[in-house]
Protein backbone atom coordinates (compact mmCIF):
# COMPACT_ATOMS: atom_id res chain seq x y z
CA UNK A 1 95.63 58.13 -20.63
CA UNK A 2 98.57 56.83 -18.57
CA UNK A 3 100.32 55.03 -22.01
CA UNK A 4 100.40 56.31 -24.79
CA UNK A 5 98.34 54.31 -27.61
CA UNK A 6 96.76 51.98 -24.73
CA UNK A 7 93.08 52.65 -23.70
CA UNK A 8 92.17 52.42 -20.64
CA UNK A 9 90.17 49.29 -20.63
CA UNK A 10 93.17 47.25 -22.51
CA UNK A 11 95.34 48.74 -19.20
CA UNK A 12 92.76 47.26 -16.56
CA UNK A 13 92.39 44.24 -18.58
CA UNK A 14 96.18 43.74 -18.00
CA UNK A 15 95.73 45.00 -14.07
CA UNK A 16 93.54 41.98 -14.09
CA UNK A 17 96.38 39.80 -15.07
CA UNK A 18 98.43 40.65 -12.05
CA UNK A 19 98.53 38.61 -8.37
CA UNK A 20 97.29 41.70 -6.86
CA UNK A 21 94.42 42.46 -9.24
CA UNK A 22 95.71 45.96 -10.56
CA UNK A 23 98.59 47.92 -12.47
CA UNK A 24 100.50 49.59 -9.66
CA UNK A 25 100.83 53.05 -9.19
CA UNK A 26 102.68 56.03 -8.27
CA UNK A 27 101.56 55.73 -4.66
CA UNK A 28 102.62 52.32 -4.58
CA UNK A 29 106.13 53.33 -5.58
CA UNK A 30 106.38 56.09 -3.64
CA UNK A 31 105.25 54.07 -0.28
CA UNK A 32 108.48 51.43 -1.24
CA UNK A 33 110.90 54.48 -1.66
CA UNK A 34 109.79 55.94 2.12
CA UNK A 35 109.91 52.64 3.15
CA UNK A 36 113.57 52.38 1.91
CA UNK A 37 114.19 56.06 3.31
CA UNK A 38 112.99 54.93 6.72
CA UNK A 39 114.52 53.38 9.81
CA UNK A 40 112.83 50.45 9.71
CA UNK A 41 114.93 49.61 6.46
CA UNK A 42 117.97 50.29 8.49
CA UNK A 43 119.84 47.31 8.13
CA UNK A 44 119.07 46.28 4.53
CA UNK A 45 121.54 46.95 1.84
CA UNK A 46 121.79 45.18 -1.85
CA UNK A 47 118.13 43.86 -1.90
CA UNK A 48 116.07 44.26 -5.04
CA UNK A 49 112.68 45.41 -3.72
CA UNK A 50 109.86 44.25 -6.69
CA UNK A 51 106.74 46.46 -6.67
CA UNK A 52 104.81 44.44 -8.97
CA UNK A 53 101.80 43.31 -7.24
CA UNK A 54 102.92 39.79 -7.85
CA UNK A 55 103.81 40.48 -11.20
CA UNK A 56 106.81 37.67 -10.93
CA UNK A 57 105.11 35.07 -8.61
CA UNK A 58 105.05 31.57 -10.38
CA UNK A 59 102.03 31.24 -12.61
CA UNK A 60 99.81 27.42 -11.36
């Protein structure tokens, strides 16, 4: 169980909610931080990156 008092189908129930279809994971932040770490995100300073899968795209 990845939250406490949440079962798993109430979690992917609430994945399903989300742009990209699913709750993100570790992975997902971990890709974003070696992005970050990298040289291609050489030249980027005071940007908030969102992992959400969408999470914060308008709703039509």
């Amino acid at each position: 169980m990845l939250v406490p008092h949440v079962d798993e189908e109430e979690l992917k129930a609430e994945g399903g909610k989300i742009p990209w279809g699913r709750l993100g994971s570790i992975e997902d932040i971990g890709k974003a931080a070696a992005f970050l770490a990298s040289d291609a995100a050489d030249y980027i300073t005071g940007a908030c990156l969102r992992v959400d899968g969408g999470f914060w795209l308008p709703r039509l």
